[in-house]
Each structure stands twice: as C-alpha cells, then as structure tokens.
N, C-alpha and C. Protein backbone atom coordinates (compact mmCIF):
# COMPACT_ATOMS: atom_id res chain seq x y z
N UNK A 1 88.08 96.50 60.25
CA UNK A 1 87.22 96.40 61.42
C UNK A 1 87.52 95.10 62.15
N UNK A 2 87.97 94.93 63.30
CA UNK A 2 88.16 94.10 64.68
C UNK A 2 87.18 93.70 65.13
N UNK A 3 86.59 92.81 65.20
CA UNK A 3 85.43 91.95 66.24
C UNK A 3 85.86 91.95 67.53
N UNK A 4 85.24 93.11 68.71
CA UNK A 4 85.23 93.21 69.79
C UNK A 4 86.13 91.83 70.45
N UNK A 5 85.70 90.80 70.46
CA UNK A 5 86.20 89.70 71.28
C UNK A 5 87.53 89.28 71.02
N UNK A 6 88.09 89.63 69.52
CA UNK A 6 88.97 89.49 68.77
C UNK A 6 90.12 90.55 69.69
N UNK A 7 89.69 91.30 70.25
CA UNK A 7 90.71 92.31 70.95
C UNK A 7 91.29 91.39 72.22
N UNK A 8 90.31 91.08 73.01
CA UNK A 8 90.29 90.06 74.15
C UNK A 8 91.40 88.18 73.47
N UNK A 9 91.47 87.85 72.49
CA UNK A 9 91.72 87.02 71.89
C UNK A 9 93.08 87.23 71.92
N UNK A 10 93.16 88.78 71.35
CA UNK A 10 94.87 88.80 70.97
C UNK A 10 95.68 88.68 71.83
N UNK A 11 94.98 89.59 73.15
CA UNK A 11 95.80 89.55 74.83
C UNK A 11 96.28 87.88 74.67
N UNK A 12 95.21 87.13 74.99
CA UNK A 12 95.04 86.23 74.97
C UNK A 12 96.76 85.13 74.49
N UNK A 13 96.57 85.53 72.80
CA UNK A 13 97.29 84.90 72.36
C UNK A 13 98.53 85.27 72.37
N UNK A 14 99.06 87.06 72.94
CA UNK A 14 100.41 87.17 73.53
C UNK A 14 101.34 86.26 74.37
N UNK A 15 100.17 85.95 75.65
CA UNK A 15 100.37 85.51 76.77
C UNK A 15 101.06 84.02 76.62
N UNK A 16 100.27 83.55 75.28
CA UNK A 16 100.34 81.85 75.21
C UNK A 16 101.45 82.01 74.52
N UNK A 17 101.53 82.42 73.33
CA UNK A 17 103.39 83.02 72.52
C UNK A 17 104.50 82.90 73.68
N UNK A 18 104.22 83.73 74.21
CA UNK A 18 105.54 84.20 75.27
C UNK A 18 105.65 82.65 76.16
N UNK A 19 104.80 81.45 76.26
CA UNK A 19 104.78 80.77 77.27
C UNK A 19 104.38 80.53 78.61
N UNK A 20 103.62 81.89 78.93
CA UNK A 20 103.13 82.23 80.37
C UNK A 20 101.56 81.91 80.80
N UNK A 21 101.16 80.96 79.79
CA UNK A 21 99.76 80.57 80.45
C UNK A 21 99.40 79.60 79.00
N UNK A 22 98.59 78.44 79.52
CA UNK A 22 98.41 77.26 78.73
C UNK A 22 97.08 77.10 79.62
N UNK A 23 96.48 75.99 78.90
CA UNK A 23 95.16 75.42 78.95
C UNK A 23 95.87 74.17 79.72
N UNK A 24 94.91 73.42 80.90
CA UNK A 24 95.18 72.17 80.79
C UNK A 24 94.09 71.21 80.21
N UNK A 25 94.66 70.06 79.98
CA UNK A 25 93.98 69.15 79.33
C UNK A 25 92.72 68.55 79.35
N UNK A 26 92.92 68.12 80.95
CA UNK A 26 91.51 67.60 81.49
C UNK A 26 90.14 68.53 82.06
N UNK A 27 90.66 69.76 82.72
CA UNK A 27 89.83 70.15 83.36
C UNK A 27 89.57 72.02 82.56
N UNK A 28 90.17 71.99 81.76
CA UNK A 28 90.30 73.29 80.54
C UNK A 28 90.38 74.06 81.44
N UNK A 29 91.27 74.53 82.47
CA UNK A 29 91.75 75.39 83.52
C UNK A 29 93.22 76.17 82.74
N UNK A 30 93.07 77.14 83.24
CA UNK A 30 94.22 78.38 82.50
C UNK A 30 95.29 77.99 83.71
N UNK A 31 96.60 77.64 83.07
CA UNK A 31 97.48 77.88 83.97
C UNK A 31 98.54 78.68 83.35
N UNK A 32 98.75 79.27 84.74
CA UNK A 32 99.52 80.75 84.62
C UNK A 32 101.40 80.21 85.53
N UNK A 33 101.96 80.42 84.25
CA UNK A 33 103.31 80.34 84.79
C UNK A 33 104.84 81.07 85.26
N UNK A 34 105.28 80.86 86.26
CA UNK A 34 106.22 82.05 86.80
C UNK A 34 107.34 82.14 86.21
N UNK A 35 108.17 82.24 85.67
CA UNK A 35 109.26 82.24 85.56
C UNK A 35 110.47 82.96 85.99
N UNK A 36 111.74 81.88 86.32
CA UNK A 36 112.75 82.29 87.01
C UNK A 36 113.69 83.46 85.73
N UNK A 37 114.71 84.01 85.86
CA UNK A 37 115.67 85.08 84.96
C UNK A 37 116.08 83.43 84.22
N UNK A 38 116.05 83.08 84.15
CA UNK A 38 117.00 82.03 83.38
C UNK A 38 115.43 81.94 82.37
N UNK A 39 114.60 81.64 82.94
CA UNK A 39 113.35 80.99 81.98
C UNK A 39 112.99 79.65 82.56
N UNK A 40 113.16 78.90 83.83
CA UNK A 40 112.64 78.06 84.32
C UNK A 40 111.46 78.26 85.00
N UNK A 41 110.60 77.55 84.85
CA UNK A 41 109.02 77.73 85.23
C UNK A 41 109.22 77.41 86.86
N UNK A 42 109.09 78.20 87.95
CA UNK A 42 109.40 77.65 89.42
C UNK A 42 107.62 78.03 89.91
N UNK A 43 107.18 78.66 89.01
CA UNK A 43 105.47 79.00 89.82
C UNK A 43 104.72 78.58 88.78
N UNK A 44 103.52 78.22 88.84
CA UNK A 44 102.43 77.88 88.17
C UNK A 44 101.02 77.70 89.24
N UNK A 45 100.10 78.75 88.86
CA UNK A 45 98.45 78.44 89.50
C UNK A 45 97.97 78.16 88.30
N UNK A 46 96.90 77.62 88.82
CA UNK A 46 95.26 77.28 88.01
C UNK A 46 94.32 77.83 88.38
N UNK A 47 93.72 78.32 87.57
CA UNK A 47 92.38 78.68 87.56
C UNK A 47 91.66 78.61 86.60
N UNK A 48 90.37 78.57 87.50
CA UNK A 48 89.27 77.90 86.01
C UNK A 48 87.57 78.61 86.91
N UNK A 49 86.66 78.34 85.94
CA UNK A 49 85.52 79.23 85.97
C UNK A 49 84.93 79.08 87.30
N UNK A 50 84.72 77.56 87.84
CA UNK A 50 84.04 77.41 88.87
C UNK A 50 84.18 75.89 89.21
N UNK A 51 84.35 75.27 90.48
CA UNK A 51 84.14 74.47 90.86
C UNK A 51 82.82 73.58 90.84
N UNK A 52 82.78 72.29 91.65
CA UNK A 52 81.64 71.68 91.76
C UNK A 52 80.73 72.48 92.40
N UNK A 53 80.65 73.15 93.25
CA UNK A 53 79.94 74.07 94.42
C UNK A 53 79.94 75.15 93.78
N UNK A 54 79.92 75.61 92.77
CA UNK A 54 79.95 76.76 92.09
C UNK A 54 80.38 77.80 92.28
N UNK A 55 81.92 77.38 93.04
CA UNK A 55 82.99 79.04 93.38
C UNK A 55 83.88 78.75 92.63
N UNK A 56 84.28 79.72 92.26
CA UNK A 56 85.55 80.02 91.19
C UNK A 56 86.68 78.81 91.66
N UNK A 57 86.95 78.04 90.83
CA UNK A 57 88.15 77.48 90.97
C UNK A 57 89.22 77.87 91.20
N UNK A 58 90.23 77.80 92.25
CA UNK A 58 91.92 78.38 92.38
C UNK A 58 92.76 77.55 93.38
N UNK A 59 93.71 77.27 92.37
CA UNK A 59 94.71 75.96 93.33
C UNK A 59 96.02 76.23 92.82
N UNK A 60 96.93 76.57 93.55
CA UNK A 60 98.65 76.48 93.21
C UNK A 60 98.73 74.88 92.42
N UNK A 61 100.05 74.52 91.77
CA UNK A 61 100.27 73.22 91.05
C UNK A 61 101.56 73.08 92.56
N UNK A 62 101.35 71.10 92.09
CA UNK A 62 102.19 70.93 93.03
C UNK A 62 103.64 71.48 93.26
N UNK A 63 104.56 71.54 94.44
CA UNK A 63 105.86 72.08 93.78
C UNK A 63 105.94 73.50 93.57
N UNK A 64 104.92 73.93 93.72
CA UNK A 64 104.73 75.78 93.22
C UNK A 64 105.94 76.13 94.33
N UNK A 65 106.53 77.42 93.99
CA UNK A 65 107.27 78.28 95.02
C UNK A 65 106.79 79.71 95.10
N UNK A 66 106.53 79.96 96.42
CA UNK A 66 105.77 81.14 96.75
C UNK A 66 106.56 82.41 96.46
N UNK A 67 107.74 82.07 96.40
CA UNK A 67 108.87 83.60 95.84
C UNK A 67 109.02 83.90 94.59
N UNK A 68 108.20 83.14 93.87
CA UNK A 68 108.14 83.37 92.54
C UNK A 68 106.53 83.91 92.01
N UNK A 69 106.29 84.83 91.05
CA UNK A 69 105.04 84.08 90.39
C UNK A 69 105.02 84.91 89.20
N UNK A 70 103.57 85.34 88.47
CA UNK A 70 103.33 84.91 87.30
C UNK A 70 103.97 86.93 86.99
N UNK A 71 104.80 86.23 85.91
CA UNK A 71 105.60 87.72 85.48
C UNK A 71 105.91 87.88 84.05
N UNK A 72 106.09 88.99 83.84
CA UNK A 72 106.83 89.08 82.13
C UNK A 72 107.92 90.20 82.56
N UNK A 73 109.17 89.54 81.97
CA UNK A 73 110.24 90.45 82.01
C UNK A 73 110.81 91.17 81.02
N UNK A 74 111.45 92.05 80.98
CA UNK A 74 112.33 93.19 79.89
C UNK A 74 113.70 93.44 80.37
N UNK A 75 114.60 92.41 80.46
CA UNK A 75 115.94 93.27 81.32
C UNK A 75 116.40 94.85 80.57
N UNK A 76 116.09 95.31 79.98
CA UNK A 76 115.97 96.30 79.29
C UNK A 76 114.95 97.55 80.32
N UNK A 77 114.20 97.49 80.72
CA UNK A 77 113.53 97.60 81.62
C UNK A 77 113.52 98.14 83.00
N UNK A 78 113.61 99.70 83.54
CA UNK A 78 114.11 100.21 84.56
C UNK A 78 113.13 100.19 85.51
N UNK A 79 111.88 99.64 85.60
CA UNK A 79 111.14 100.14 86.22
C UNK A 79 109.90 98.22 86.43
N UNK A 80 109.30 98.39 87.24
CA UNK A 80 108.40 96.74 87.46
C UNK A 80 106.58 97.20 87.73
N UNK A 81 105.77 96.92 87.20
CA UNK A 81 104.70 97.10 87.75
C UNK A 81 104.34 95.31 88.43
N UNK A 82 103.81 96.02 89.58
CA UNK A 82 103.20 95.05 90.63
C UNK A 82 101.69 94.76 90.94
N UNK A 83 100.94 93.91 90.72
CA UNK A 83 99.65 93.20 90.88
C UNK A 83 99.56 92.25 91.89
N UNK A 84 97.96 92.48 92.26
CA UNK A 84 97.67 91.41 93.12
C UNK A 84 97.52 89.82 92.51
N UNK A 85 96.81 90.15 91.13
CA UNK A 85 96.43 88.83 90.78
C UNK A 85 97.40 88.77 88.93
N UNK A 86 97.13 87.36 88.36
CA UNK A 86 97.61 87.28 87.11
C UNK A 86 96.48 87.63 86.28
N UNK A 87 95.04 87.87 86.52
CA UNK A 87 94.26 88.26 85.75
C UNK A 87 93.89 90.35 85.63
N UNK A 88 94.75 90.74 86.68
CA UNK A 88 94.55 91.64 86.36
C UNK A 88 96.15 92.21 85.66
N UNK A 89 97.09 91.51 85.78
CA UNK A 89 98.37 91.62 85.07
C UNK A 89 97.89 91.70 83.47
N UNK A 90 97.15 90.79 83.49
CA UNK A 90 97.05 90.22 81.80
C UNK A 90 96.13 91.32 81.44
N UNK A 91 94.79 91.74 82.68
CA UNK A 91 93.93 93.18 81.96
C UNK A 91 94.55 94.27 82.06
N UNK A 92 95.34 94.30 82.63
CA UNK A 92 95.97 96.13 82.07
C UNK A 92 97.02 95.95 80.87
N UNK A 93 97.74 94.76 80.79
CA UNK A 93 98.30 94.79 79.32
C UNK A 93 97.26 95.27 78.37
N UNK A 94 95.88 94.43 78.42
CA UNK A 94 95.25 94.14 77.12
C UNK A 94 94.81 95.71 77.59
N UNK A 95 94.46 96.64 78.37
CA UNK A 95 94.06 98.01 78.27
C UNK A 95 95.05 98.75 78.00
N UNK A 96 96.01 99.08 77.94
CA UNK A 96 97.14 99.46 77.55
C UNK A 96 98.32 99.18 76.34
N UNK A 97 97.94 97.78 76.04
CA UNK A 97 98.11 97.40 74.53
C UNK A 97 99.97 96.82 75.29
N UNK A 98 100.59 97.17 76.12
CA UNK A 98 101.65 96.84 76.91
C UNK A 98 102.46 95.53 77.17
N UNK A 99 102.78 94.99 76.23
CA UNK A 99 103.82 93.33 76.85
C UNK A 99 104.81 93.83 77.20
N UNK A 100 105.23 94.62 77.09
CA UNK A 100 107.02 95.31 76.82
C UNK A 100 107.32 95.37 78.32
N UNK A 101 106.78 95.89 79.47
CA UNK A 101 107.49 96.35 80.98
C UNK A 101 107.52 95.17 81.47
N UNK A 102 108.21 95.02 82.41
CA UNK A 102 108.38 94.50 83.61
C UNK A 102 107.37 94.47 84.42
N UNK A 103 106.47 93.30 84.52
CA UNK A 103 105.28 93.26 85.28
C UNK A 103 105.42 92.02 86.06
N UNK A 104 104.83 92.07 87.52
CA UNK A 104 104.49 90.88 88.13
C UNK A 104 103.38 91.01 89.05
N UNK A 105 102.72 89.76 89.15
CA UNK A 105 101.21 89.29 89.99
C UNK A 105 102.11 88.35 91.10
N UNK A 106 101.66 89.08 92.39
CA UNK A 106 102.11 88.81 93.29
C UNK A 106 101.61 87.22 93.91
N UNK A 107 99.99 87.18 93.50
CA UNK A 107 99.09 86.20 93.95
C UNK A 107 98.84 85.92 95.04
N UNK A 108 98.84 87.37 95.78
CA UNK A 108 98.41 87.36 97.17
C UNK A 108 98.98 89.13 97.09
N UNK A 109 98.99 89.22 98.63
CA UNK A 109 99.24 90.87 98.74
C UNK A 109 100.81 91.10 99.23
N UNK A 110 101.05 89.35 99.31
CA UNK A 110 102.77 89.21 100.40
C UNK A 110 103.84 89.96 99.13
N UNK A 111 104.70 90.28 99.37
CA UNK A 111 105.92 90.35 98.16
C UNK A 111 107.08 89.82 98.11
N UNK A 112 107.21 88.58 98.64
CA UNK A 112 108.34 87.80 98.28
C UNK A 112 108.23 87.42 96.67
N UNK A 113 107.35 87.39 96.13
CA UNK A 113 107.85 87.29 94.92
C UNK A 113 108.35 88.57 94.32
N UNK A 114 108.07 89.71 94.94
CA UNK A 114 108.39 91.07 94.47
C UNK A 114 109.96 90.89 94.29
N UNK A 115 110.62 90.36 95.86
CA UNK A 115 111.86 90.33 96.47
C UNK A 115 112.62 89.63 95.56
N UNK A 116 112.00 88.40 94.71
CA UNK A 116 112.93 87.70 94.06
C UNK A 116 113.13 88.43 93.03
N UNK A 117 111.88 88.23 92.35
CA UNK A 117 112.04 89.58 90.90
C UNK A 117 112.84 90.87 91.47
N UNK A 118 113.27 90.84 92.21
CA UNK A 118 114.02 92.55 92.20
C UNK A 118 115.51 91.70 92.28
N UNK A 119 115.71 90.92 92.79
CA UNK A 119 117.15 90.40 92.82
C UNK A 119 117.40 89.93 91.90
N UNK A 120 116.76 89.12 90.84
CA UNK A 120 117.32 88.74 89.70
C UNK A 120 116.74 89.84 88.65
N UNK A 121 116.80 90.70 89.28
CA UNK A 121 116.31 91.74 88.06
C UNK A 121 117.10 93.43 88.44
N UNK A 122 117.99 93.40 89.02
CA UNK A 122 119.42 94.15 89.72
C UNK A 122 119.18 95.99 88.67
N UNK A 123 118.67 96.18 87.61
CA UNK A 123 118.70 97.17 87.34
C UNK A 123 117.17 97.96 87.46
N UNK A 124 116.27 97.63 88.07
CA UNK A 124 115.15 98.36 88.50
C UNK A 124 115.55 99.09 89.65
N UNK A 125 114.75 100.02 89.29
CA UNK A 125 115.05 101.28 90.23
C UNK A 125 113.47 101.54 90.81
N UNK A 126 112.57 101.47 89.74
CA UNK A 126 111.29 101.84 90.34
C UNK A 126 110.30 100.98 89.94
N UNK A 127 109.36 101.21 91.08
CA UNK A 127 108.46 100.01 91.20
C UNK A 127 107.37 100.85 91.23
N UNK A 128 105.87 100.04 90.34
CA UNK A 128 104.88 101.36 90.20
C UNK A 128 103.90 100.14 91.03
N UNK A 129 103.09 100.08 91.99
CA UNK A 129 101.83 99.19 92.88
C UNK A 129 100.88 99.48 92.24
N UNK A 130 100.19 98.50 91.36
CA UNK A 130 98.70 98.54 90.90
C UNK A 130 97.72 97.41 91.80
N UNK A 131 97.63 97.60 92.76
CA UNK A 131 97.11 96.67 93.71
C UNK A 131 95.76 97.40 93.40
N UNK A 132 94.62 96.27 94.28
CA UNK A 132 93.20 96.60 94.19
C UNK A 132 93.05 97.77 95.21
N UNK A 133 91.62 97.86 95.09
CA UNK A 133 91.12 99.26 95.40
C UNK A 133 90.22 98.55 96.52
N UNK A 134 90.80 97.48 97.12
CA UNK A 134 89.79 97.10 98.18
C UNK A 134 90.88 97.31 99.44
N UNK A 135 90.16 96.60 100.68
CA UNK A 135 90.59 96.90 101.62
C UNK A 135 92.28 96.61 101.98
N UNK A 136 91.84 95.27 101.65
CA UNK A 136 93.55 94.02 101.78
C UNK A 136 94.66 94.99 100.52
N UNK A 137 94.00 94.91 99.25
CA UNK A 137 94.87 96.10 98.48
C UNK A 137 95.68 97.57 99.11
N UNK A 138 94.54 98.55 99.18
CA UNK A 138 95.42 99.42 99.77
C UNK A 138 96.08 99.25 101.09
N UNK A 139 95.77 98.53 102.27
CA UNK A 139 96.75 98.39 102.85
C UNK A 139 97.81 97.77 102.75
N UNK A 140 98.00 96.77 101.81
CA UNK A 140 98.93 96.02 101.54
C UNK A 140 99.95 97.09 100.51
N UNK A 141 99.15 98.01 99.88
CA UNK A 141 100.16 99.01 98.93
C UNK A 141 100.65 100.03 100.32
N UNK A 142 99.71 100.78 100.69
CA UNK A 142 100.54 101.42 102.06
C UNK A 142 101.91 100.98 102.80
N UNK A 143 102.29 99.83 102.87
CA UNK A 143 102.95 99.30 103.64
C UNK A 143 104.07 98.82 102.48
N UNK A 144 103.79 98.30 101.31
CA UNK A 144 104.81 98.19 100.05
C UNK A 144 105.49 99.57 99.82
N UNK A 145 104.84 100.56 100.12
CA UNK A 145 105.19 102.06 99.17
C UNK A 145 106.22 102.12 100.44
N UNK A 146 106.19 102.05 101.59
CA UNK A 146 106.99 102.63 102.90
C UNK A 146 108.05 101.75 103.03
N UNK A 147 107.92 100.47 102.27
CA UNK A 147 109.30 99.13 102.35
C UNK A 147 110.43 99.64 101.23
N UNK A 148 109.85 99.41 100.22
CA UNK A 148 109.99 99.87 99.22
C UNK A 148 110.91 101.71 99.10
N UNK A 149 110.59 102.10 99.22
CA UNK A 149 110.85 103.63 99.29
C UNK A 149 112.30 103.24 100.21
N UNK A 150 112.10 103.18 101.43
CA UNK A 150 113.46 102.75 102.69
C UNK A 150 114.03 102.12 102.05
N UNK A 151 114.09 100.93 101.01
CA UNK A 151 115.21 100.37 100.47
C UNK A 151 115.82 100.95 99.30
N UNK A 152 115.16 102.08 98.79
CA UNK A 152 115.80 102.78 98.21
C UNK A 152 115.13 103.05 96.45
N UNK A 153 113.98 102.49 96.26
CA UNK A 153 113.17 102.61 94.76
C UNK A 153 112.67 103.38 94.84
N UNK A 154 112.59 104.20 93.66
CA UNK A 154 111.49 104.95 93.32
C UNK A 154 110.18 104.33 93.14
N UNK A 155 109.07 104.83 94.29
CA UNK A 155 107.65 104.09 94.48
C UNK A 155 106.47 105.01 93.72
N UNK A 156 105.87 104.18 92.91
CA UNK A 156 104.54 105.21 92.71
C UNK A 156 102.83 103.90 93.19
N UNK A 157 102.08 104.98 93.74
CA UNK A 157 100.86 103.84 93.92
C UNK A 157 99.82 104.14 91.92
N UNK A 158 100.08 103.16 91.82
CA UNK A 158 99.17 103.24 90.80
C UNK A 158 97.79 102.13 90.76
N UNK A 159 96.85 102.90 91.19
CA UNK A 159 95.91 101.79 91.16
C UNK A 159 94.45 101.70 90.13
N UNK A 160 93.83 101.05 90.16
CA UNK A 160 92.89 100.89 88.93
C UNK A 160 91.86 102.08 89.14
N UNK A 161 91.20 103.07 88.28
CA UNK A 161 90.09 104.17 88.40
C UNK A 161 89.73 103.55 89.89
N UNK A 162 89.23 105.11 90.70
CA UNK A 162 88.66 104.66 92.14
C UNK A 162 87.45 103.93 91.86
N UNK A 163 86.41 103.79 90.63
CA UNK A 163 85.20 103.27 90.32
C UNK A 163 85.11 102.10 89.57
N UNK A 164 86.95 101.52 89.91
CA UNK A 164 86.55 99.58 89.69
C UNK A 164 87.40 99.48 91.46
N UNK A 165 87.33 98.02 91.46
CA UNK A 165 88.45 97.49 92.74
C UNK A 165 89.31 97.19 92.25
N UNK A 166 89.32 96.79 90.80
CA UNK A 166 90.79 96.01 90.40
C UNK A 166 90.56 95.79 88.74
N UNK A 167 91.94 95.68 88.35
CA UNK A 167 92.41 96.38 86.61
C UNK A 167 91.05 95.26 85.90
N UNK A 168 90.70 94.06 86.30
CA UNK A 168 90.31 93.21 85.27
C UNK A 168 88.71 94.21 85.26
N UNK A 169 87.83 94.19 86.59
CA UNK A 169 86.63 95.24 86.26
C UNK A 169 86.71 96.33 85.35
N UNK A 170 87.82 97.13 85.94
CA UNK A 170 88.18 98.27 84.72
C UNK A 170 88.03 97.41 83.31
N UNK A 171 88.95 96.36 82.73
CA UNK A 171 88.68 95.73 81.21
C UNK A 171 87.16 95.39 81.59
N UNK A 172 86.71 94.90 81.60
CA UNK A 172 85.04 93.94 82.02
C UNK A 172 84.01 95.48 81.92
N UNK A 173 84.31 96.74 82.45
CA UNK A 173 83.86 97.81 82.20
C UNK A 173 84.10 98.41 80.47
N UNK A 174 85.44 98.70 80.49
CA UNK A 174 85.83 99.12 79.26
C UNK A 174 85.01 97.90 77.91
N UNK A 175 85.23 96.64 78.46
CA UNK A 175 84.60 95.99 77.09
C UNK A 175 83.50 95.86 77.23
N UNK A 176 82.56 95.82 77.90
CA UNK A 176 81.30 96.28 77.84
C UNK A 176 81.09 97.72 76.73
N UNK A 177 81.64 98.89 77.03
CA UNK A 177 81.22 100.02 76.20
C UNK A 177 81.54 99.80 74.71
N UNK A 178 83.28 99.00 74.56
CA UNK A 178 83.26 98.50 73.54
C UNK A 178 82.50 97.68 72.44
N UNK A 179 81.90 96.96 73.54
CA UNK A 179 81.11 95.67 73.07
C UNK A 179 79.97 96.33 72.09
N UNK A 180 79.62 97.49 73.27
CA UNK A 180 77.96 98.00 72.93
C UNK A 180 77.77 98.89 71.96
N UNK A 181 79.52 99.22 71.63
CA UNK A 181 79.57 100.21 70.61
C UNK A 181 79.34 99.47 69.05
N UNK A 182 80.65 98.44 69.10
CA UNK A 182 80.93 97.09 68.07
C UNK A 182 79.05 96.73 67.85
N UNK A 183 78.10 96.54 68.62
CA UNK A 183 76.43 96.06 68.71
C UNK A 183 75.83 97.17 67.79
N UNK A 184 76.10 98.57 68.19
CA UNK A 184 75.58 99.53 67.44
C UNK A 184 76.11 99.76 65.92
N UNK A 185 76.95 99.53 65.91
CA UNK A 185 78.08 99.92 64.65
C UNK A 185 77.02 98.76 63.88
N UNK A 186 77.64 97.32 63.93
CA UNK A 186 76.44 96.63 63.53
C UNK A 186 75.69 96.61 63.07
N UNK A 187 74.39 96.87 63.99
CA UNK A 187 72.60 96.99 63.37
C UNK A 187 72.81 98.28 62.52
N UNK A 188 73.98 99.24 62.42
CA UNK A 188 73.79 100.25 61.26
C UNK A 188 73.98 99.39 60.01
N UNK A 189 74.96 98.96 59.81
CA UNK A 189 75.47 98.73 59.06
C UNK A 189 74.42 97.55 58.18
C-alpha cells in the first residue's frame, strides 16, 4: 500500500534524478530547467507558491533563452508532446506514469522553443498539442496544428478532459478522488 502523496513524491523525484528541476536555496522556489541536445541548461524559470502580494510567484532566471525551455528528451523517440506550462508537463507524466517521450512546456503559447526542439531533435515526425482548454490555448493549438501540418508533421490536438482547462487540474482532480479513496480505505482499516 502507497500513501496517496507518496505517488505525487515519486513524479516529483523523477524530475530531480533526471536534473530538470531543483529547489532554490533562499526563497524554496522550484526551478525548472531547459535543456539543450548536448545537455546544457540554456532555460531555467522559477516558480514558487506566492509572492509578497499574494500572487503566485513566476520569473525567468537571468540569461534565460526564450527558444529553449523546460523538456525531457528520448532521441529514440518519433513523436514530441507539447505544453503550455512545466507544471502541466510534469502532471500528465505523473497521470500517465510516462518519463520515456519526448515532451516540452513551451512557457507561453509562442513555439520557438517547439522550433528548436524539432531541429535538434531531426527524427520526429509527429507532434501531439496538449495545450489548455482555455481561450489563449486553443487558439494558440489551432494555429500550431495548421503550421505544423504545412511543414510537414504528423499533428494531433490532444488536450486535457473538456472538464479541466489544463493537465495539472485534471491531476489536482484525479488526486483528490485518490486522496478520498486512500481517507476511506483508512478509517476501515
């Protein structure tokens, strides 16, 4: 038996293994790192729970490059899934149990980082869009699926159940039922 949070933990501790996200020191902010085909870190954001003013913290690191960002690669790998953010990259792994594909968080809706990852990544053929289910999302996938397609990939829109906006609600949904199940199991026991 798995302790619900313990599932959330493991994602967790993939991410930090592989090198693609660390704690910082002072301000215990998650930073999420890009990496180039060689393995040089050229992107890195932060994020953390909330600011002084009580909005979510989010700041690029200095030096960041916008054609890059937060990815896991497989040159083995024929195919790339695409995200808006690195937190919903990291929740459809942990819903899918998935490190193995070719995934990248765009960190915005632009795709120059798509553009780089496809050039140093020469044997993808198809690209699957898990963008949000909000407004800026699907239009921003509308317009990826029609670029995309003309240059010659196989495009699929894949986006999170129509009854979240985006993959991390879907996990935040899913572990809730989990949670409440792991609560019941429990007080039986």
């Amino acid at each position: 038996f798995i302790a619900c949070d313990e599932l959330v933990d493991a994602t967790v501790d993939k991410f930090v293994d592989k090198g693609l996200i660390y704690e910082s020191r002072d301000y215990h902010n998650i930073i999420f790192k890009g990496l180039d085909a060689s393995g040089q870190c050229k992107f890195a954001s932060m994020r953390g729970v909330f600011d002084g003013r009580g909005k979510p913290f989010k700041c690029d690191v200095e030096g960041n490059d916008k054609n890059y960002g937060f990815n896991i690669r497989n040159p083995e790998s024929h195919e790339v899934l695409v995200f808006e953010g690195a937190i919903d990259l990291m929740s459809f792994a942990d819903i899918h149990g998935d490190f193995e594909l070719n995934m990248i968080a765009l960190g915005m809706t632009a795709d120059a980082p798509l553009e780089t990852f496809l050039k140093e990544n020469p044997q993808i053929g198809s690209i699957k869009f898990c963008l949000d289910n909000d407004e800026a999302g699907r239009k921003a996938t509308e317009a990826l699926l029609k670029k995309y397609y003309e240059l010659g990939y196989e495009v699929e829109d894949c986006p999170p159940p129509h009854t979240h906006k985006d993959f991390n609600d879907w996990l935040k949904a899913q572990r809730s039922i989990t949670r409440d199940s792991c609560n019941k199991r429990a007080k039986v026991m």
